[in-house]
C-alpha atoms as a PDB file:
ATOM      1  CA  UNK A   1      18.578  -6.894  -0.550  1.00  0.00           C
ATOM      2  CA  UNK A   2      15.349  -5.057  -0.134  1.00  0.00           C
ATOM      3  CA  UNK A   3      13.991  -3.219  -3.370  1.00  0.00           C
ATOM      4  CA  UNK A   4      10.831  -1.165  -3.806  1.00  0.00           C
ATOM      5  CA  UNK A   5       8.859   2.112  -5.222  1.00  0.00           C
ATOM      6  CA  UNK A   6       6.328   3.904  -5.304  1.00  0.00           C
ATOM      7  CA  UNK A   7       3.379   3.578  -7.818  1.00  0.00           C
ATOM      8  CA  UNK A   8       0.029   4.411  -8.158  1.00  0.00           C
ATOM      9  CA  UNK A   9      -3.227   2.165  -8.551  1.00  0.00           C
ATOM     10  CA  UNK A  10      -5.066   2.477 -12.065  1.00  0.00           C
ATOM     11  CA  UNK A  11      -7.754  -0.250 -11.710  1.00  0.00           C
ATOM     12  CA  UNK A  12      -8.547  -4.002 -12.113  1.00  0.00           C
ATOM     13  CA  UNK A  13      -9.052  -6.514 -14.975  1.00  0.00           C
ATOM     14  CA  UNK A  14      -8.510  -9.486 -16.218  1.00  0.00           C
ATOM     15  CA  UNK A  15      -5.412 -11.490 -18.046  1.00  0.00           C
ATOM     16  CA  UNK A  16      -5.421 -14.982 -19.683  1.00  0.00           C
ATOM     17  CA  UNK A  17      -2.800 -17.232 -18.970  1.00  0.00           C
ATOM     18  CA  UNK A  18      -1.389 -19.468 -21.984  1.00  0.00           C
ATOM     19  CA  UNK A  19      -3.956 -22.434 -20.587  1.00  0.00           C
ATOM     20  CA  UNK A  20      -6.656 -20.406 -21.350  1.00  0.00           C
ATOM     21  CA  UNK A  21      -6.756 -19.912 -17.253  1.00  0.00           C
ATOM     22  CA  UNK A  22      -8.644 -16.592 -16.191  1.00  0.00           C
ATOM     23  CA  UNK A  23      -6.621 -14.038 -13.454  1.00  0.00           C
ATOM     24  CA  UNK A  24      -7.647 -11.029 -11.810  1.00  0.00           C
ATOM     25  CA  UNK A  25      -4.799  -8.670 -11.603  1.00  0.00           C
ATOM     26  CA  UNK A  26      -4.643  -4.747 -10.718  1.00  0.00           C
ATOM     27  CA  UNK A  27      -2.645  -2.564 -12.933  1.00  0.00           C
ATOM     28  CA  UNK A  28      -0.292  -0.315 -11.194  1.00  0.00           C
ATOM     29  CA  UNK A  29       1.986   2.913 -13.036  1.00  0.00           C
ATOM     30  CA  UNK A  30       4.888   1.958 -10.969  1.00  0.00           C
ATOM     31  CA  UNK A  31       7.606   4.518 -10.870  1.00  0.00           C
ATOM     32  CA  UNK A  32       9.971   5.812 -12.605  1.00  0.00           C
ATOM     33  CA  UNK A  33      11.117   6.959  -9.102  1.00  0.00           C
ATOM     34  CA  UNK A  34      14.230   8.820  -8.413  1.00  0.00           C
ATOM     35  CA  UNK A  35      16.622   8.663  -6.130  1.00  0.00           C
ATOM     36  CA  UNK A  36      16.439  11.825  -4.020  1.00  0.00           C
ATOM     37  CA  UNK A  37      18.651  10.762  -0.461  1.00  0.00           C
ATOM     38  CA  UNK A  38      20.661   8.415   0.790  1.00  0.00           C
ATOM     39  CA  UNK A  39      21.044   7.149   4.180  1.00  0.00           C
ATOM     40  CA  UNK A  40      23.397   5.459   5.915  1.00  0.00           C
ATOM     41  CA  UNK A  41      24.036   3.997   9.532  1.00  0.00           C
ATOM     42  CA  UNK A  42      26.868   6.057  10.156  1.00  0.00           C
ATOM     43  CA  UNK A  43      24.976   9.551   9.728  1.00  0.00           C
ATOM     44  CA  UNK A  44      21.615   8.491  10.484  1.00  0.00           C
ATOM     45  CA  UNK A  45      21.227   4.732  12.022  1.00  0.00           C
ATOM     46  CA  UNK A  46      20.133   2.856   9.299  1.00  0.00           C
ATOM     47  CA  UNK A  47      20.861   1.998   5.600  1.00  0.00           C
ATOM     48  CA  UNK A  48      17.868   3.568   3.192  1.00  0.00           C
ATOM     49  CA  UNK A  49      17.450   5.240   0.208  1.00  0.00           C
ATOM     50  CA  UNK A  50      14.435   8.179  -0.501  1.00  0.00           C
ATOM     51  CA  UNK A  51      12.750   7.770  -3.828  1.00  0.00           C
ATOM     52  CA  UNK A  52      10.648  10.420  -4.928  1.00  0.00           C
ATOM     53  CA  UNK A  53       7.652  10.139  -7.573  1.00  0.00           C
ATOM     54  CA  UNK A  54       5.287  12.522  -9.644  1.00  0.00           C
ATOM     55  CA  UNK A  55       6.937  15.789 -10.444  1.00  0.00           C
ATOM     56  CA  UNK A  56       5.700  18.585  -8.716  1.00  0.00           C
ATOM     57  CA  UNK A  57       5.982  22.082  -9.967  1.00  0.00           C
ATOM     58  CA  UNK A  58       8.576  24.227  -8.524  1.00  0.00           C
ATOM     59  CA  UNK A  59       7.045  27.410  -7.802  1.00  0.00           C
ATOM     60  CA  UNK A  60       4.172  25.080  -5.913  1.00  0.00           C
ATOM     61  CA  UNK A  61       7.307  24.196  -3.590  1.00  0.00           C
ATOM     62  CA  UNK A  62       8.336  25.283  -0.466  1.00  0.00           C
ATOM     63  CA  UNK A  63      12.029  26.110  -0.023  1.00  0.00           C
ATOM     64  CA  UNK A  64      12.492  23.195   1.877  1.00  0.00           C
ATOM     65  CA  UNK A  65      11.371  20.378  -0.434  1.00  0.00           C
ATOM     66  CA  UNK A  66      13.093  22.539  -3.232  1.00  0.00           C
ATOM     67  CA  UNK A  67      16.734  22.689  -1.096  1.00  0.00           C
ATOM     68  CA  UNK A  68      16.053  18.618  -0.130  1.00  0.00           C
ATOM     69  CA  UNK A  69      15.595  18.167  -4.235  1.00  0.00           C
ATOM     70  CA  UNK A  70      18.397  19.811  -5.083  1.00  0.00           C
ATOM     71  CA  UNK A  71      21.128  17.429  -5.582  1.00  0.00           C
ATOM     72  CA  UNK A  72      19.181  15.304  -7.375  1.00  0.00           C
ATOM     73  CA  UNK A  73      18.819  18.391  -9.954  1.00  0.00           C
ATOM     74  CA  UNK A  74      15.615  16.855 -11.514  1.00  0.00           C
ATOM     75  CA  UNK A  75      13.103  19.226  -9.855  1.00  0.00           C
ATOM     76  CA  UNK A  76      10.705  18.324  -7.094  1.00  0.00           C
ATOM     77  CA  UNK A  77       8.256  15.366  -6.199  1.00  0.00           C
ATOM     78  CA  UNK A  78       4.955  15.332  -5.332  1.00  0.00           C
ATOM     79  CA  UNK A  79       5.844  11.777  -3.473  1.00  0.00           C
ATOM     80  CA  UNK A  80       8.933  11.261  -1.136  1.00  0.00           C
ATOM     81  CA  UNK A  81       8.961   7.806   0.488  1.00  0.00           C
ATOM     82  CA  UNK A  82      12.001   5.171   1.868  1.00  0.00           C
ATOM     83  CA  UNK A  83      12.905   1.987   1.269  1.00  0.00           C
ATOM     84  CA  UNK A  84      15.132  -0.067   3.887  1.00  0.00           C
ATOM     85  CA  UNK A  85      18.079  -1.877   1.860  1.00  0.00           C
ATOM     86  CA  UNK A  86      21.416  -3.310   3.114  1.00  0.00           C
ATOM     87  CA  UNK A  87      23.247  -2.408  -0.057  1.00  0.00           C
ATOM     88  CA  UNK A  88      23.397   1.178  -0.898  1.00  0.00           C
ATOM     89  CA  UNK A  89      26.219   1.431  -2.529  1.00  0.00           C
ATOM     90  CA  UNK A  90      24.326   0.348  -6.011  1.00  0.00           C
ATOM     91  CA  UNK A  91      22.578   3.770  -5.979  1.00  0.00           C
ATOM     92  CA  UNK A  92      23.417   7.045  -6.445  1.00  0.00           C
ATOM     93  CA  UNK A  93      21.648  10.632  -5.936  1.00  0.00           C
ATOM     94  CA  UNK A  94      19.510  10.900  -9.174  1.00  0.00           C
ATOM     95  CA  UNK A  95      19.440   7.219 -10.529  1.00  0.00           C
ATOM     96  CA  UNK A  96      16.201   6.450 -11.611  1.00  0.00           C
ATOM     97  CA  UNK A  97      14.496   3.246 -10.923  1.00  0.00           C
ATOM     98  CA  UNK A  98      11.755   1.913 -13.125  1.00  0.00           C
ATOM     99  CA  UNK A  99       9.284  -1.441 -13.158  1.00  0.00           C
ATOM    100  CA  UNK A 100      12.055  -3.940 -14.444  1.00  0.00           C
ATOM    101  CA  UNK A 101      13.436  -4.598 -11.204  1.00  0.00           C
ATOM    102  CA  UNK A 102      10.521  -6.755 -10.711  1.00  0.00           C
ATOM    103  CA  UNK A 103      10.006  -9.909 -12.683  1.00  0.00           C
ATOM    104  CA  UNK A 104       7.509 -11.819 -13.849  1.00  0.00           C
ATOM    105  CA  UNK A 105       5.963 -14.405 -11.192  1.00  0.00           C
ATOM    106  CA  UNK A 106       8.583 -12.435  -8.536  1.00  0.00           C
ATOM    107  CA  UNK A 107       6.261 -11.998  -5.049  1.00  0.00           C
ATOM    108  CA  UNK A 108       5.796  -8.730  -3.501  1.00  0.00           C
ATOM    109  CA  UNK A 109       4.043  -6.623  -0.771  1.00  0.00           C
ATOM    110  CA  UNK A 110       1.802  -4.074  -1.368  1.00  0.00           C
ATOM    111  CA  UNK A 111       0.937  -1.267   0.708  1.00  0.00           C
ATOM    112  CA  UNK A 112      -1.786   1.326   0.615  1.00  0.00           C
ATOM    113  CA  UNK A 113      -4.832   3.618   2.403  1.00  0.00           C
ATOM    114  CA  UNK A 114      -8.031   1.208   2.321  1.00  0.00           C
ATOM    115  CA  UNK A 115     -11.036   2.683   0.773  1.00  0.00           C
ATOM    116  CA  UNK A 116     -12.784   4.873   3.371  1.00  0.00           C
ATOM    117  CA  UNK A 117     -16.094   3.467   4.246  1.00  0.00           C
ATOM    118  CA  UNK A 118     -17.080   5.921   7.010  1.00  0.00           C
ATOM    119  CA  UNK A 119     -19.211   4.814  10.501  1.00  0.00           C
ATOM    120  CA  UNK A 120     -20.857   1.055   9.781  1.00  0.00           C
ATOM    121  CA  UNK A 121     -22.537  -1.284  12.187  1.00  0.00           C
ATOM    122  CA  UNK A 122     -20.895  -4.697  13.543  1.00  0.00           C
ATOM    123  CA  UNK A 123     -22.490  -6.478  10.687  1.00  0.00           C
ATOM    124  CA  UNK A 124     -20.719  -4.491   7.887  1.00  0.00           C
ATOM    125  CA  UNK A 125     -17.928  -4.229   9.979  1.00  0.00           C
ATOM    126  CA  UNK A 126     -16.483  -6.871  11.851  1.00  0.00           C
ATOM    127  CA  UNK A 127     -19.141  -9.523   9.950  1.00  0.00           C
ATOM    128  CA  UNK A 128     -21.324 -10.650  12.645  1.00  0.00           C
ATOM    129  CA  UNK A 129     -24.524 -12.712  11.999  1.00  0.00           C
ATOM    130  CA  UNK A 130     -27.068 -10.378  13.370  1.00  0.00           C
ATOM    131  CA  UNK A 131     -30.556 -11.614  14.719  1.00  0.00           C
ATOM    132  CA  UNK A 132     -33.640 -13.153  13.339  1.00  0.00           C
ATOM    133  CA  UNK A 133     -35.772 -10.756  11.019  1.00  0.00           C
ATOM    134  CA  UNK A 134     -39.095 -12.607  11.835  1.00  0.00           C
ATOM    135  CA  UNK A 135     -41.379 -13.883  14.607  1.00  0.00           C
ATOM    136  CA  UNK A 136     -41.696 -10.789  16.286  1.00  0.00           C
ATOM    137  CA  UNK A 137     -38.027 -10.087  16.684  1.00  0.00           C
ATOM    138  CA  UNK A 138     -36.441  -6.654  17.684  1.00  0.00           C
ATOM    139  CA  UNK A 139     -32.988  -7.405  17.772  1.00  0.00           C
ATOM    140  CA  UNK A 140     -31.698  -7.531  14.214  1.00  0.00           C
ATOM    141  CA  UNK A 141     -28.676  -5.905  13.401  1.00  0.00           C
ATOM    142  CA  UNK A 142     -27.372  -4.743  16.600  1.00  0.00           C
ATOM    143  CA  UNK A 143     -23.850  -5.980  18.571  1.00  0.00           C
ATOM    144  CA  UNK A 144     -25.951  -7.608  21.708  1.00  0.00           C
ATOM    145  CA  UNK A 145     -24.517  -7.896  24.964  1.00  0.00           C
ATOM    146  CA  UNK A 146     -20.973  -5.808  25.277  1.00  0.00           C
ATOM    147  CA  UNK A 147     -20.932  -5.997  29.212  1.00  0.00           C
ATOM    148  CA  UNK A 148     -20.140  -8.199  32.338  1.00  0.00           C
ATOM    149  CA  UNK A 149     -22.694  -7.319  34.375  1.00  0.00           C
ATOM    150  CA  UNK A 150     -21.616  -6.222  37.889  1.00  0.00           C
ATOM    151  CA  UNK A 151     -18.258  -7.559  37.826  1.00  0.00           C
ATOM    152  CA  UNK A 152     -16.185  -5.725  36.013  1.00  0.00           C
ATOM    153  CA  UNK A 153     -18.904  -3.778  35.407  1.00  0.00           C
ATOM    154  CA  UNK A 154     -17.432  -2.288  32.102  1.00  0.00           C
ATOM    155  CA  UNK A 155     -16.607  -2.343  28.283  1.00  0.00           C
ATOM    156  CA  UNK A 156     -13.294  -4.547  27.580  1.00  0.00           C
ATOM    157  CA  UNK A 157     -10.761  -3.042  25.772  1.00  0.00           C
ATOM    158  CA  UNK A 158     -10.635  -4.568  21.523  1.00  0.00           C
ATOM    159  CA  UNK A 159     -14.404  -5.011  22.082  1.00  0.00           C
ATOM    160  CA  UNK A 160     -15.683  -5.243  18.505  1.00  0.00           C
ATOM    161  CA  UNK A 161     -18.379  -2.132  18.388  1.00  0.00           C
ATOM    162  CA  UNK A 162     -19.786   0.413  15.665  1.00  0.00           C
ATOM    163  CA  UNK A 163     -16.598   2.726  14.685  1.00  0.00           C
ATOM    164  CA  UNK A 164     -14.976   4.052  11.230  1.00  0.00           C
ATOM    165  CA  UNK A 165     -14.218   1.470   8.793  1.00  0.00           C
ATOM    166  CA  UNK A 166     -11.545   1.913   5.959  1.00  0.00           C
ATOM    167  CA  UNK A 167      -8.965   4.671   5.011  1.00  0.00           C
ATOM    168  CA  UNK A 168      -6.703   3.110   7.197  1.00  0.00           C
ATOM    169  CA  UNK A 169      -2.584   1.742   6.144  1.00  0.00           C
ATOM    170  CA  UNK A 170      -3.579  -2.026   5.132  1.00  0.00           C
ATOM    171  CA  UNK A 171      -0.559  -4.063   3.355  1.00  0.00           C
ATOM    172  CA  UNK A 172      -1.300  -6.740   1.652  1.00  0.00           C
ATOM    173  CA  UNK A 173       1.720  -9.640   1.073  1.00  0.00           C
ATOM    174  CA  UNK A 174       2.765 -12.617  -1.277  1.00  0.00           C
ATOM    175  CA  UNK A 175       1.261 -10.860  -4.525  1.00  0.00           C
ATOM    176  CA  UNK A 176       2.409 -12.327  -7.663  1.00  0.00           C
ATOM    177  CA  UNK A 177       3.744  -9.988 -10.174  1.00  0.00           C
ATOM    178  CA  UNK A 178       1.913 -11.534 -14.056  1.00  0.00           C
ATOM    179  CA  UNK A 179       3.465  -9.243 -16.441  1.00  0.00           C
ATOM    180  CA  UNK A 180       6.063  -5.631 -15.897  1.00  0.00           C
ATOM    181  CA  UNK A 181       6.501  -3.358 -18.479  1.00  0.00           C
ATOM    182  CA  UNK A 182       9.202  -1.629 -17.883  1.00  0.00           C
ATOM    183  CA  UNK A 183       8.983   0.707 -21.082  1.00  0.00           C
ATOM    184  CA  UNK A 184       5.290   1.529 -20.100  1.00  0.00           C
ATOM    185  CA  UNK A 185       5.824   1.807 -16.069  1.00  0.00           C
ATOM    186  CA  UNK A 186       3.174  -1.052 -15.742  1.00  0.00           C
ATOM    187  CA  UNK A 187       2.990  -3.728 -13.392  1.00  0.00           C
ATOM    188  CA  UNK A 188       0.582  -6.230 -13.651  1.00  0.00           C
ATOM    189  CA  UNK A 189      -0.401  -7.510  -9.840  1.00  0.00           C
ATOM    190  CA  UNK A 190      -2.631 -10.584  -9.285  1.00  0.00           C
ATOM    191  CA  UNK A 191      -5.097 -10.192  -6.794  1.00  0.00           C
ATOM    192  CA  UNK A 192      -6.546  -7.107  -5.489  1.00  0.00           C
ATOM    193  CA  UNK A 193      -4.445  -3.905  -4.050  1.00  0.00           C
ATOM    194  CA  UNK A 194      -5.436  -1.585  -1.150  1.00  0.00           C
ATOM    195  CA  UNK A 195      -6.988   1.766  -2.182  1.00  0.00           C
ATOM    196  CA  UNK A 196      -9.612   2.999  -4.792  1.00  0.00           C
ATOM    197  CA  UNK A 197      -8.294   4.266  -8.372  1.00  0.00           C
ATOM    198  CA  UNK A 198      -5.212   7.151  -8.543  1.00  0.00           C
ATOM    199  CA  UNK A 199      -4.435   5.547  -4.895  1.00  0.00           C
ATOM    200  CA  UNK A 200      -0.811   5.761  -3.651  1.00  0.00           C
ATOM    201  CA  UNK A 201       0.873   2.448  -3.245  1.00  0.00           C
ATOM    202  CA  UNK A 202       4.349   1.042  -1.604  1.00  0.00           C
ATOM    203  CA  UNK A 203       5.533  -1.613  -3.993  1.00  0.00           C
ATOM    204  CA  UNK A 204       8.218  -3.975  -2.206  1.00  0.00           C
ATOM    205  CA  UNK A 205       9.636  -7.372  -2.354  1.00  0.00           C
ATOM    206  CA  UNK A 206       7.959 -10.123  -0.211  1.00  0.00           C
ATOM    207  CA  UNK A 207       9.535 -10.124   3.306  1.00  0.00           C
ATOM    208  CA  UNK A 208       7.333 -13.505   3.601  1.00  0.00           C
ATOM    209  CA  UNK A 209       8.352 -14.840  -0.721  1.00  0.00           C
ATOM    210  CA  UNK A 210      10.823 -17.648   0.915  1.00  0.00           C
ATOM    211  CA  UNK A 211       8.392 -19.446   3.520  1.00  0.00           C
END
């Protein structure tokens, strides 16, 4: 069964394990997240259920998100994302899922919006070594040669060049979950998560936690 929600990043620091052992981890407000939908294959293809997070003022609604809402009778979200899961029969319009149904040393996949970093150069982008910055040099931080002469006389597609870096949908898998609070909507997450601070995140089981 797949399981998931939706959280949002706080920051980074540091835990001690009982060994005295230091470990980065990023703590995550994850959930609670309702259940605002249902899906099935019969109606529409697949099996998923639509969790919604952050309440969001009514009268800041449209009448669509406040119709879609409705059943759930708990207002409307400033968040609506779904989760693929086999067995949807365990849920129900309105449940509310919280942090617990992760456990401690449980992996998981994280997904989130990079931090933008707007145009770079190869060097900052795609980590190439750059020329020498002595002896008379002019070619320091520039991409060299990019074509093929006469023949084909052109660019190659997936050349690596100058371009926007960041702010793009990175996920990042086999996390280790240190510590959940469930009564304080905390995960602990070792390891670093996409996104700066108050960033959006996917939280879902490994796909990749039994190889």
């Amino acid at each position: 069964m797949k399981k998931g929600l939706i959280g949002k990043k706080l920051g980074m620091t540091q835990v001690f394990a009982d060994d005295g052992t230091r470990i980065p981890v990023t703590i995550v407000e994850a959930g609670p997240c309702m259940v605002v939908q249902k899906k099935t294959v019969a109606r529409d293809g697949y099996n998923a259920i639509q969790v919604g997070f952050e309440n969001k003022d009514s009268n800041r609604s449209n009448r669509a998100l406040v119709g879609h809402c409705k059943t759930a009778e708990k207002g409307t979200f400033r968040y609506l994302r779904e989760i693929r899961t086999e067995d949807i029969d365990q849920y129900n319009v309105g449940d509310i899922i919280t942090a617990d149904i992760f456990s401690e040393g449980e992996l998981i996949d994280v997904t989130g919006t990079s931090i933008g970093k707007g145009y770079q150069g190869v060097i900052k982008r795609w980590n190439f070594q750059g020329g020498r910055s002595t002896h008379g040099s002019r070619f320091h931080r520039a991409p060299g040669s990019i074509g093929c002469s006469a023949t084909p006389s052109r660019v190659f597609k997936n050349t690596r060049l100058p371009g926007h870096m960041g702010n793009a949908r990175v996920t990042v898998q086999r996390l280790e979950v240190v510590r959940a609070d469930a009564a304080e909507n905390i995960l602990m997450i070792k390891g670093a998560v996409p996104g700066p601070a108050n960033a959006l995140v996917m939280i879902r089981d490994s796909v990749k936690a039994k190889q």
